[in-house]
Structure formats: structure tokens, C-alpha cells
C-alpha atoms as a PDB file:
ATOM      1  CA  UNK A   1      11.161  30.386 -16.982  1.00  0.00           C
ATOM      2  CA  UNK A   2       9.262  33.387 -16.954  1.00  0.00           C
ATOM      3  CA  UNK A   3       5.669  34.590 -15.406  1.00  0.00           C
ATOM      4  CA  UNK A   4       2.873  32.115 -15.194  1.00  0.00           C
ATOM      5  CA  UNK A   5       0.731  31.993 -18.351  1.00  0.00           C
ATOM      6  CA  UNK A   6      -2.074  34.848 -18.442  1.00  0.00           C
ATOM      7  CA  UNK A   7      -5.778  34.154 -18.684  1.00  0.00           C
ATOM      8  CA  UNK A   8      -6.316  34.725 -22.374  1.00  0.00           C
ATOM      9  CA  UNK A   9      -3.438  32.044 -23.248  1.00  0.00           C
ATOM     10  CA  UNK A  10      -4.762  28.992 -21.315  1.00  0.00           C
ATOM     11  CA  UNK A  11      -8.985  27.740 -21.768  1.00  0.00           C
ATOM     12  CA  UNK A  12     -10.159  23.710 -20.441  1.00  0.00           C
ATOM     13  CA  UNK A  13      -8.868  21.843 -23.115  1.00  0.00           C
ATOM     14  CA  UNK A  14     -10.523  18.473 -24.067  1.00  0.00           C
ATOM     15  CA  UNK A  15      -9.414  15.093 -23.629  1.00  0.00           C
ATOM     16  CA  UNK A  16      -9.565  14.155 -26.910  1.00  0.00           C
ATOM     17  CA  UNK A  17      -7.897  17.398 -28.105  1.00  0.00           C
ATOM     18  CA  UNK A  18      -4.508  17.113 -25.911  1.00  0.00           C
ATOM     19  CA  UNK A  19      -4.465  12.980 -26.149  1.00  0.00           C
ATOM     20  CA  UNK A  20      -3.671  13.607 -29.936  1.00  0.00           C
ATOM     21  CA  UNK A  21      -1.795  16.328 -29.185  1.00  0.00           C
ATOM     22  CA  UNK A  22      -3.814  18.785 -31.925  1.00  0.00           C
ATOM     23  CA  UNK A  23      -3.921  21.479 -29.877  1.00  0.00           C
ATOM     24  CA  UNK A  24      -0.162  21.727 -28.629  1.00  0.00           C
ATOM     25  CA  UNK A  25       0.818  21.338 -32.640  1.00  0.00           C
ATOM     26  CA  UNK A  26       3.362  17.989 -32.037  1.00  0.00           C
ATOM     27  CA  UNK A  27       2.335  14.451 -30.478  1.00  0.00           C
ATOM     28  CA  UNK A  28       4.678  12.684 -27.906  1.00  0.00           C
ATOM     29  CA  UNK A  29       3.760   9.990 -25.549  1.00  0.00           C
ATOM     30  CA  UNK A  30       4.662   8.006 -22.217  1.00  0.00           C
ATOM     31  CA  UNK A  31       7.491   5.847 -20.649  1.00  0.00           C
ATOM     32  CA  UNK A  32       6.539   4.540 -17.045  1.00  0.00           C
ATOM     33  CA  UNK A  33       8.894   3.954 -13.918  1.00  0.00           C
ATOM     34  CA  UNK A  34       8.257   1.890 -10.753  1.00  0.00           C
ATOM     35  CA  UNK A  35       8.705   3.173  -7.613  1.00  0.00           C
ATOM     36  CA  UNK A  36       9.404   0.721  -5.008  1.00  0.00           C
ATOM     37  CA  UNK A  37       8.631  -0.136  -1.571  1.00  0.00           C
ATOM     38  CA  UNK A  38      11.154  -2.162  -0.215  1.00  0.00           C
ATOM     39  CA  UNK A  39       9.497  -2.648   3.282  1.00  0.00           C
ATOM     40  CA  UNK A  40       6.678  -4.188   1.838  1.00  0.00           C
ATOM     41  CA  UNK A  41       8.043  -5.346  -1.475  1.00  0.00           C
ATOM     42  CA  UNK A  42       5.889  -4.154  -3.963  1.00  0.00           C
ATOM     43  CA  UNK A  43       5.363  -1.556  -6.792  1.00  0.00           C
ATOM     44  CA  UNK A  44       3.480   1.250  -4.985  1.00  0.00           C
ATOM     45  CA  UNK A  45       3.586   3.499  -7.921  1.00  0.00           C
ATOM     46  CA  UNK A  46       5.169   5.016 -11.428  1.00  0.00           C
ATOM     47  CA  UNK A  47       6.307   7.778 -12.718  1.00  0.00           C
ATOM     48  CA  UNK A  48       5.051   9.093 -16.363  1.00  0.00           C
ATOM     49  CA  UNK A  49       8.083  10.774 -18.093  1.00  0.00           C
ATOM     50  CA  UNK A  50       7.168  11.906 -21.424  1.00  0.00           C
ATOM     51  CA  UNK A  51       9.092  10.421 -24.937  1.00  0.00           C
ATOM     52  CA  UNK A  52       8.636  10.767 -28.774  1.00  0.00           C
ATOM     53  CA  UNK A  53       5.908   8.960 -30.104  1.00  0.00           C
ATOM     54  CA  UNK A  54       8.821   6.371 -31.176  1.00  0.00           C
ATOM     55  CA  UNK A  55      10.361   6.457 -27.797  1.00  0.00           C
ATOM     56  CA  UNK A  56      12.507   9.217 -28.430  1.00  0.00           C
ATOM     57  CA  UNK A  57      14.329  11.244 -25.543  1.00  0.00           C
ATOM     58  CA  UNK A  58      12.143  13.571 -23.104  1.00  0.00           C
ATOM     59  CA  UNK A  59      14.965  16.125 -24.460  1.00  0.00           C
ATOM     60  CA  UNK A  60      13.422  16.198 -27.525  1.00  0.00           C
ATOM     61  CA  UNK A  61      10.203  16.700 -26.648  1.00  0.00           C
ATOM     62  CA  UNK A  62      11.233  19.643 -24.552  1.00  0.00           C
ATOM     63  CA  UNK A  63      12.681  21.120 -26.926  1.00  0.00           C
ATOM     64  CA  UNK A  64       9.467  21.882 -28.497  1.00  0.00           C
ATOM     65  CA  UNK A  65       8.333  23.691 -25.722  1.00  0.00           C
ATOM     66  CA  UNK A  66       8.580  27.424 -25.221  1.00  0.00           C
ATOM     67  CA  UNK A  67       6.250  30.130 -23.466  1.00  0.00           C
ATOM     68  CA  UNK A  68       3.592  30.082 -26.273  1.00  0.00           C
ATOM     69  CA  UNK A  69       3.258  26.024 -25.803  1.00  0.00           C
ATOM     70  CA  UNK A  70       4.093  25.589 -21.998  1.00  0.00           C
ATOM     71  CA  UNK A  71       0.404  25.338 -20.781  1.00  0.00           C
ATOM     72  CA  UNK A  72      -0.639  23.349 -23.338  1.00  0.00           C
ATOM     73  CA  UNK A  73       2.110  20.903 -22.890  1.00  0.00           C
ATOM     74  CA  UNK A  74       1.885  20.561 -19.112  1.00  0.00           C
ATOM     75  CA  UNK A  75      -2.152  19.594 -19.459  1.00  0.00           C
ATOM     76  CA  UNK A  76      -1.398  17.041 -22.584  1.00  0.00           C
ATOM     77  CA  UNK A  77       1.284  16.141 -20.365  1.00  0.00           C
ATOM     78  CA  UNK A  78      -1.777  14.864 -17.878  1.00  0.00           C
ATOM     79  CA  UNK A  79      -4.117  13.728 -19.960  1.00  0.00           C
ATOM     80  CA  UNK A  80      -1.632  11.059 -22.207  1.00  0.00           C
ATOM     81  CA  UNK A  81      -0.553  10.114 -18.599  1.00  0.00           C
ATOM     82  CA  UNK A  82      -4.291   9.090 -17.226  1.00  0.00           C
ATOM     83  CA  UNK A  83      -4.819   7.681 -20.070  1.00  0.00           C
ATOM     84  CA  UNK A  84      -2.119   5.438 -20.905  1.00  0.00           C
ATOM     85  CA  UNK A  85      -2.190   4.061 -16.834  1.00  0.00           C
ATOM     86  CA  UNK A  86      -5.524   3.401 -17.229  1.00  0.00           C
ATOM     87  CA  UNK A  87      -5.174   0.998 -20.342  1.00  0.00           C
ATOM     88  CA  UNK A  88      -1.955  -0.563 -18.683  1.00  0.00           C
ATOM     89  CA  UNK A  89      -3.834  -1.099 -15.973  1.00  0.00           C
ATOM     90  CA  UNK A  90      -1.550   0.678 -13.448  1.00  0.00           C
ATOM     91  CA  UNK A  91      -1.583  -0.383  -9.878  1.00  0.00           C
ATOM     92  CA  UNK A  92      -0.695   2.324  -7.129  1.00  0.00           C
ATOM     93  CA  UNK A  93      -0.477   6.072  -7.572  1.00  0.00           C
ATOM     94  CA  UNK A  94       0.292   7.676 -11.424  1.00  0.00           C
ATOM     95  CA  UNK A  95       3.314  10.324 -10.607  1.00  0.00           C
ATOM     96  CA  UNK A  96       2.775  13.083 -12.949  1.00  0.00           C
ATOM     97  CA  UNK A  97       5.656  16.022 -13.516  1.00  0.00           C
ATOM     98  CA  UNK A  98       4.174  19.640 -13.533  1.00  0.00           C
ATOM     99  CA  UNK A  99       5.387  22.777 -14.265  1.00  0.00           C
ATOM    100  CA  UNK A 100       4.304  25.325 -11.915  1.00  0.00           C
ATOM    101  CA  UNK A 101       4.683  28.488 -14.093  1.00  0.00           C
ATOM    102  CA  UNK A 102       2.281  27.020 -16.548  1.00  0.00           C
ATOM    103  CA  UNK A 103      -0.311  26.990 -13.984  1.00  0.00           C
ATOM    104  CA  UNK A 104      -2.059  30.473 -13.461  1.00  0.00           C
ATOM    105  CA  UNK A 105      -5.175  29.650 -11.821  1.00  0.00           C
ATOM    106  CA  UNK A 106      -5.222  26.227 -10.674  1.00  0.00           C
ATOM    107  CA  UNK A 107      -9.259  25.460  -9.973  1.00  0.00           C
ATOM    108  CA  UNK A 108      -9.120  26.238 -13.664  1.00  0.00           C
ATOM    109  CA  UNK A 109      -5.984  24.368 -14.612  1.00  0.00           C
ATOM    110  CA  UNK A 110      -7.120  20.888 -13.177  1.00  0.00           C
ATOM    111  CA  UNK A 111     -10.391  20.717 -14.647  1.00  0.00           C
ATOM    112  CA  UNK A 112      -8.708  18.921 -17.699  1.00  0.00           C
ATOM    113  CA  UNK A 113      -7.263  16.922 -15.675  1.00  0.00           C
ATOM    114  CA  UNK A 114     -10.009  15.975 -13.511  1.00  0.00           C
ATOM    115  CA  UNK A 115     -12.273  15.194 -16.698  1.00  0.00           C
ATOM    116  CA  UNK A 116      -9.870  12.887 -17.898  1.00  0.00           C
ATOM    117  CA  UNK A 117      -9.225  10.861 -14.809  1.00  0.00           C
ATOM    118  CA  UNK A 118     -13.480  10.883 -14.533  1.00  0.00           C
ATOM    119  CA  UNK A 119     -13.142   9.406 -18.481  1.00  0.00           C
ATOM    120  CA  UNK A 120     -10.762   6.974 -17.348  1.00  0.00           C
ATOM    121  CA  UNK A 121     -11.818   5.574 -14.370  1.00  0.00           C
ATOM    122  CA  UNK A 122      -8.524   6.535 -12.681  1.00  0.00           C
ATOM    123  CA  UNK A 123      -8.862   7.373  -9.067  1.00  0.00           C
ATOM    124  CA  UNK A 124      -7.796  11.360  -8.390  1.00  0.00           C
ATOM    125  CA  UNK A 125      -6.359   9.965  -4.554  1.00  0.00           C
ATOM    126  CA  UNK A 126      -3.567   7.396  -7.038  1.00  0.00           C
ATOM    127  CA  UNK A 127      -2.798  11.065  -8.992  1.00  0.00           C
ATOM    128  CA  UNK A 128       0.768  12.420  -7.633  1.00  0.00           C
ATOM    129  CA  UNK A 129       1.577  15.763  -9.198  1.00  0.00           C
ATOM    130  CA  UNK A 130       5.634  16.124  -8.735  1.00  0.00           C
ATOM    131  CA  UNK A 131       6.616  19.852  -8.748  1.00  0.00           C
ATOM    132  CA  UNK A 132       9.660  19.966 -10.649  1.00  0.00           C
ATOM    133  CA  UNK A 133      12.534  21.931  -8.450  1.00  0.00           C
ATOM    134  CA  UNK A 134      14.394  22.345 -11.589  1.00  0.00           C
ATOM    135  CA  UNK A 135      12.035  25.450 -12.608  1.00  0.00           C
ATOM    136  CA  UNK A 136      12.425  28.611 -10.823  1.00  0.00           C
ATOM    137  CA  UNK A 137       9.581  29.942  -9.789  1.00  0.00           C
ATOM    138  CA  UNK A 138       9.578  33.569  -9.105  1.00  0.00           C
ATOM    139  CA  UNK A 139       6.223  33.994  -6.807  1.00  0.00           C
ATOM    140  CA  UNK A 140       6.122  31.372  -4.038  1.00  0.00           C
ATOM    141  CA  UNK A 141       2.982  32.441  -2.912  1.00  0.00           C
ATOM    142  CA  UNK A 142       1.297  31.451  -6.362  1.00  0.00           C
ATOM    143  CA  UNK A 143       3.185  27.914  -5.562  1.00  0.00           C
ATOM    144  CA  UNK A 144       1.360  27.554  -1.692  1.00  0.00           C
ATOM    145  CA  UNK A 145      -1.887  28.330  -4.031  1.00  0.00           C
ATOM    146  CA  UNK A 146      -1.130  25.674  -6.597  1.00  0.00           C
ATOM    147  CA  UNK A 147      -0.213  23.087  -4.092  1.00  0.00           C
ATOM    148  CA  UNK A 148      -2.691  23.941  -1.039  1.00  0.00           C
ATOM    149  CA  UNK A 149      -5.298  23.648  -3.557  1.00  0.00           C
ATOM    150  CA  UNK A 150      -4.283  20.216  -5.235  1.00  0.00           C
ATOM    151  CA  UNK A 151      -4.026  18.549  -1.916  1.00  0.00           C
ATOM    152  CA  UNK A 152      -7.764  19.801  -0.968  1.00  0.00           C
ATOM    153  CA  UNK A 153      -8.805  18.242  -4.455  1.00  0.00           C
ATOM    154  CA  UNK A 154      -7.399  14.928  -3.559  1.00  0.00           C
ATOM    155  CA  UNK A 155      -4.082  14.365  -5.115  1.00  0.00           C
ATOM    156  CA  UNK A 156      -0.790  13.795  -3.631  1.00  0.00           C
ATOM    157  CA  UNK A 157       2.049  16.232  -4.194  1.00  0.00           C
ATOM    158  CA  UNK A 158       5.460  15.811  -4.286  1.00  0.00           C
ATOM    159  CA  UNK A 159       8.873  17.986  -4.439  1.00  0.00           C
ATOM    160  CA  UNK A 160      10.942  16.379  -7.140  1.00  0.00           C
ATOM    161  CA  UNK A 161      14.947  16.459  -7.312  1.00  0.00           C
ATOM    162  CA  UNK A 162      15.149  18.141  -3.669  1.00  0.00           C
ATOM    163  CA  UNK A 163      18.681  19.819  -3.434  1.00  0.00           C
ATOM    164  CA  UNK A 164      19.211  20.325  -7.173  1.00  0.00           C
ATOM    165  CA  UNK A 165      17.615  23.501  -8.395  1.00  0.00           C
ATOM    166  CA  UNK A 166      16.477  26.585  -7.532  1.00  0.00           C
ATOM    167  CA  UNK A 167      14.349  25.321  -4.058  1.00  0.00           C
ATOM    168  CA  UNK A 168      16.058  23.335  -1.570  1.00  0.00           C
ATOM    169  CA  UNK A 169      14.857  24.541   2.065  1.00  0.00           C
ATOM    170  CA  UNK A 170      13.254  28.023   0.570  1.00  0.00           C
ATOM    171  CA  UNK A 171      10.812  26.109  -1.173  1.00  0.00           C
ATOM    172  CA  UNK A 172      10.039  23.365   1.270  1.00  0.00           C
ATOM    173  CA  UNK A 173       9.543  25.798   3.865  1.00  0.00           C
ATOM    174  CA  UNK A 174       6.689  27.365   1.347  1.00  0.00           C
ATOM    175  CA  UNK A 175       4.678  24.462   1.310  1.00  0.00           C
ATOM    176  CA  UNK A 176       4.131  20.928   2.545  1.00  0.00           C
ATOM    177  CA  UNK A 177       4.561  18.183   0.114  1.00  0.00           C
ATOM    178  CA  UNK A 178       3.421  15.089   0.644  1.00  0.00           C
ATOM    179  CA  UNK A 179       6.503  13.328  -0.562  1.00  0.00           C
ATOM    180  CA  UNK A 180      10.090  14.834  -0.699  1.00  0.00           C
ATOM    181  CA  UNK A 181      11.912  13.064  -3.559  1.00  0.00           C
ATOM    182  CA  UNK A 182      15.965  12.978  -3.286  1.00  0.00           C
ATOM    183  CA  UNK A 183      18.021  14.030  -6.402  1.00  0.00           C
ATOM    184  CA  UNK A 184      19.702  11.916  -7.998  1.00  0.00           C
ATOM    185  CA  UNK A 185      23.309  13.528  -7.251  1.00  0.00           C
ATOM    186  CA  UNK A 186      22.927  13.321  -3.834  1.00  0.00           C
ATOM    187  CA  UNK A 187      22.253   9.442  -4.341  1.00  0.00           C
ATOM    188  CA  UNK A 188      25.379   8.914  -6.234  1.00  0.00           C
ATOM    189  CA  UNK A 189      27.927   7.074  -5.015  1.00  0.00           C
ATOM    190  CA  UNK A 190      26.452   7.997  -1.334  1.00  0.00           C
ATOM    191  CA  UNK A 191      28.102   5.050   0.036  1.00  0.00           C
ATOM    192  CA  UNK A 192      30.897   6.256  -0.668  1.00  0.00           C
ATOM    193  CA  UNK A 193      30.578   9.883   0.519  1.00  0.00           C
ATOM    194  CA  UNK A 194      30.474  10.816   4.553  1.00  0.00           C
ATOM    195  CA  UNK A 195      29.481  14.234   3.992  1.00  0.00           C
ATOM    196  CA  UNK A 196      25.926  13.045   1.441  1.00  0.00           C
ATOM    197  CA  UNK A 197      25.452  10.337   4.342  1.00  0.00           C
ATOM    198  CA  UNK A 198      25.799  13.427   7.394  1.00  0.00           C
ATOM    199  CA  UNK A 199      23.524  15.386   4.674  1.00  0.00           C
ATOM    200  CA  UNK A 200      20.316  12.505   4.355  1.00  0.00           C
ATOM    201  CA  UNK A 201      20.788  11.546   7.841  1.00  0.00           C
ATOM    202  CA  UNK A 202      19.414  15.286   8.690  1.00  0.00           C
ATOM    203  CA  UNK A 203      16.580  15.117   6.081  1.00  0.00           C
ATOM    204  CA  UNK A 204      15.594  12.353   7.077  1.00  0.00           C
ATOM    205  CA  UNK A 205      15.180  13.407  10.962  1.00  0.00           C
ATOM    206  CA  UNK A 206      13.820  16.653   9.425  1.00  0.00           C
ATOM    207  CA  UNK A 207      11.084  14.910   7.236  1.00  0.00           C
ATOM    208  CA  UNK A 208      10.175  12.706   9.965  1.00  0.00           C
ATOM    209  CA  UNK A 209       9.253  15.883  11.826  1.00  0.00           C
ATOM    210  CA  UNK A 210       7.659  16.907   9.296  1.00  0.00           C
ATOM    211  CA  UNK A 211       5.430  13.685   8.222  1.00  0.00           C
ATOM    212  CA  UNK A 212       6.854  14.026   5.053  1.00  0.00           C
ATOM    213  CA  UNK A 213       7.820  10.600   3.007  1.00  0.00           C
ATOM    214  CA  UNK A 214      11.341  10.399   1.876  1.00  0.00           C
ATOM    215  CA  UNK A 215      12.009   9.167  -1.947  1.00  0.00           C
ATOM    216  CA  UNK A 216      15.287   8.411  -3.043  1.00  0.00           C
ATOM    217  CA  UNK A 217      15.539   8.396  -6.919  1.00  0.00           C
ATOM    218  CA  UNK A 218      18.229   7.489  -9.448  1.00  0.00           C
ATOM    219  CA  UNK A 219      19.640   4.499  -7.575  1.00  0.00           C
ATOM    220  CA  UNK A 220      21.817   2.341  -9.653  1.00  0.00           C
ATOM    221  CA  UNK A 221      23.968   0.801  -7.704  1.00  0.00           C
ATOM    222  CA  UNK A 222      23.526  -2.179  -5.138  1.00  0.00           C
ATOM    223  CA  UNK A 223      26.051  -0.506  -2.748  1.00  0.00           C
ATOM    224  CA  UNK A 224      23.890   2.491  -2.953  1.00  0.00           C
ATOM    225  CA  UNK A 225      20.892   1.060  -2.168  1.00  0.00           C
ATOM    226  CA  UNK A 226      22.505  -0.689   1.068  1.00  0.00           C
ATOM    227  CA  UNK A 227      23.440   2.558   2.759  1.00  0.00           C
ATOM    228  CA  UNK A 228      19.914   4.226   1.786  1.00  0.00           C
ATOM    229  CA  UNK A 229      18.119   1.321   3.943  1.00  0.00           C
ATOM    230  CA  UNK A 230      20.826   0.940   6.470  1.00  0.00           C
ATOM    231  CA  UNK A 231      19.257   4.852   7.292  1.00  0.00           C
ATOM    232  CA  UNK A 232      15.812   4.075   6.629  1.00  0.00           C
ATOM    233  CA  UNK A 233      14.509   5.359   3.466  1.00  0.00           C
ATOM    234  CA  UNK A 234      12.113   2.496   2.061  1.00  0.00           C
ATOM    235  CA  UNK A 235      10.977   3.692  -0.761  1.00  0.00           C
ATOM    236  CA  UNK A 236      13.161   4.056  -4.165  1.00  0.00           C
ATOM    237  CA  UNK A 237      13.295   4.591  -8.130  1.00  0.00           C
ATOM    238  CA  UNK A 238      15.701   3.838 -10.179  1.00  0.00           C
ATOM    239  CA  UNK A 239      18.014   2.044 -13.024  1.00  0.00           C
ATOM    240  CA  UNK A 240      18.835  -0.751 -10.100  1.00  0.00           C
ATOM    241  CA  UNK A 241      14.777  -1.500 -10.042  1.00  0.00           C
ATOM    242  CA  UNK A 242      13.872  -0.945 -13.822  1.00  0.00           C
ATOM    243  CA  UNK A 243      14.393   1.360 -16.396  1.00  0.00           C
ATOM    244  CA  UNK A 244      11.159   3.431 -17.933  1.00  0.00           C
ATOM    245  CA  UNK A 245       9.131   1.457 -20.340  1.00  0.00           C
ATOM    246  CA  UNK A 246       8.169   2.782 -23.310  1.00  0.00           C
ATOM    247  CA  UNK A 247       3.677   2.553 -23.227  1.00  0.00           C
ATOM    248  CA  UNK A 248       4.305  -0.069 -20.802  1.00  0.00           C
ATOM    249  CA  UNK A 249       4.593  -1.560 -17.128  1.00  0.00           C
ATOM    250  CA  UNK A 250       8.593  -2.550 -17.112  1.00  0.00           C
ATOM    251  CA  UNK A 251       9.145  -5.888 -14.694  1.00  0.00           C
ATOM    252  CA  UNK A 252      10.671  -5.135 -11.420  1.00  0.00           C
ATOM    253  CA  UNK A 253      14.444  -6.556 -10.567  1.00  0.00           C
ATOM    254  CA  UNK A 254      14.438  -6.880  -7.221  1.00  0.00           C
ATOM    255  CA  UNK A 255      17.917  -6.833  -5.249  1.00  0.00           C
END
């Protein structure tokens, strides 16, 4: 995408105002999706992914998003996240996707966000904010901003779909993420790949280094899952765990 949003397109938008979704012009609304800890067996967190308000695809909400809307989305985004965890009652840390050219100045940015975890009760420490690696984001610096300044507020931060996008070791070298989560093509079929298992063997000793936490995502299959502990990664997401729940908490199948 292009440049960050400029000053006159973004303003604190209320809670009310981007739970209903009047000012972004459409409504949409949340599926959730444990993450796991297999070491200590338990749900230690989910991810919000946004669907239709009838549980359509996140495709087709994101197809309503272009450079006029992309602000306004990424703090709805937020709010309909806090708020649905905090009527489900959701244990752990909320991981929330953002979009780091719709943030331009981000001690402006998160004060919607702030406001509506303050409303909500929800604790800004259980807040993950995943940067999606997806995005390219033409001015790294403005990135080291976003994310020096989140962790100083509080939340957790996270690299989402390492090795799949535009980042890889550029953008991990920019900052320091709290969590490092794996794409999911690097997870597939692993067990069944030398070079993927020569590949996570070396993030793994590099992450270590770094006292980063590795999260494998998009595991499916039991096979899978067998080689990612046999080389220590303990913590997981995935279609092998539970699929997202539409506005709710899906149970946990655990292998």
C-alpha cells in the first residue's frame, strides 16, 4: 500500500462510533482463534480476525477497504475486538492485526484504542498488536516508531506470517517483536521437508538469542505438529487446535 495516512484524514474516533461501524460506512465483526500452549496445556490467547456481520469471509471485508477507509478500518478493527473479548470473557492476551501504513502518528492512533480497552475493562498488558508482514511498508523507521512506542504503552507486539511477505530478516532486524509468528507455508507439510526443518531449526537458535517467542501458525496436521515440538516450539494456532469462531470462544481439540 501506499504512504501512511496524513493528519487531516485520521481524528480519535469514538467507541461507540467505530463499534457500529458509522464512521467507516460498512459494519463487519469478529471470529476468535486459540493459541495454544502445549507445555502448559492451556489457551494462552486468541486471535481476532475480522468477518461479515453474518460470518462472511475476512476477503470480503477487505475488499471494502481502500486508502480513503484504511485508518478507519484498522481502529474499528480494535475497538469490535476489545469489545467482543470482553463480553466473551476472554482469558489470556486479545491478538489484534494492524496495518502499519494506517498508522501516522501512533500516540495519536492508540488513544481509541486505549479508551476502549479503559470502557471495557480489558487489560492493555493481554492487548497483542500483530504487524502484518504481508503489507509493505516503505519507511522502516516510521515502523521502529510505531512499535517502540506500543511496547512502552504496554502491549505486546508481534511479527505475523514471518518469511511470507515483504519483511523476513530486513524487518526483524528493524525492530524487536515480542513474538515472531511462523507462516503458515513454512509449517506445511514441514515433516516432510528437510530443507523447512534446517530453515526453523536456525530461527529458532536465532530467536532464542534474541528472547523472542516463536509461534507456529496454520498447523493442521498431527504429523506437523510432532516435528514442531520434537524442535521446541510450544506454542501453536491452528485448524489441528480449532477453527475461528464466529462472536465466540471455539473449544480446544487437544492432540
Amino acid at each position: 500500500m501506499a504512504d501512511p495516512v496524513k493528519p487531516a484524514d485520521y481524528r480519535s474516533l469514538g467507541c461507540d462510533e467505530c463499534a457500529c461501524g458509522q464512521a467507516l460506512g460498512f459494519d463487519f465483526s469478529m471470529a476468535f482463534q486459540p493459541i495454544v500452549d502445549l507445555q502448559l496445556r492451556e489457551v494462552v490467547g486468541y486471535e481476532a480476525l475480522c468477518r461479515g456481520v453474518n460470518g462472511e469471509s475476512a476477503a470480503s471485508v477487505i475488499a471494502r477497504v481502500d486508502q480513503s477507509n484504511l485508518y478507519r478500518f484498522d481502529q474499528t478493527c480494535r475497538v469490535k475486538a476489545i469489545e467482543l473479548a470482553a463480553k466473551l470473557n476472554l482469558k489470556g492476551y486479545l491478538s489484534i492485526n494492524f496495518l502499519p501504513n494506517a498508522v501516522y502518528r501512533p500516540e495519536l492512533c492508540i488513544r481509541t484504542t486505549l479508551a476502549a480497552a479503559r470502557r471495557h475493562g480489558f487489560p492493555v498488558e493481554r492487548i497483542m498488536f500483530e504487524i502484518t508482514e504481508v503489507e509493505q511498508v516503505g519507511d522502516s523507521a516510521h515502523l521502529r516508531t510505531i512499535v517502540d512506542y506500543y511496547q512502552r504503552t504496554g502491549f505486546i507486539t508481534a511479527l505475523d506470517d514471518f518469511g511470507a511477505g515483504y519483511a523476513g530478516l530486513n524487518l526483524l532486524s528493524s525492530f524487536h517483536p515480542d513474538v515472531v509468528k511462523l507462516d503458515r507455508e513454512l509449517i506445511s507439510n514441514i515433516d516432510q521437508s528437510e530443507v523447512k526443518q534446517i530453515i526453523l531449526r536456525h530461527l529458532l537458535a536465532m530467536c532464542d538469542e534474541l528472547d523472542i517467542l516463536i509461534l507456529a501458525e496454520g498447523v493442521e496436521k498431527r504429523e506437523e505438529l510432532e516435528i514442531l515440538l520434537s524442535m521446541g516450539v510450544k506454542r501453536f494456532q491452528g485448524y489441528l487446535f480449532a477453527k475461528p469462531g464466529f462472536e465466540c470462544l471455539p473449544e480446544v481439540s487437544w492432540p
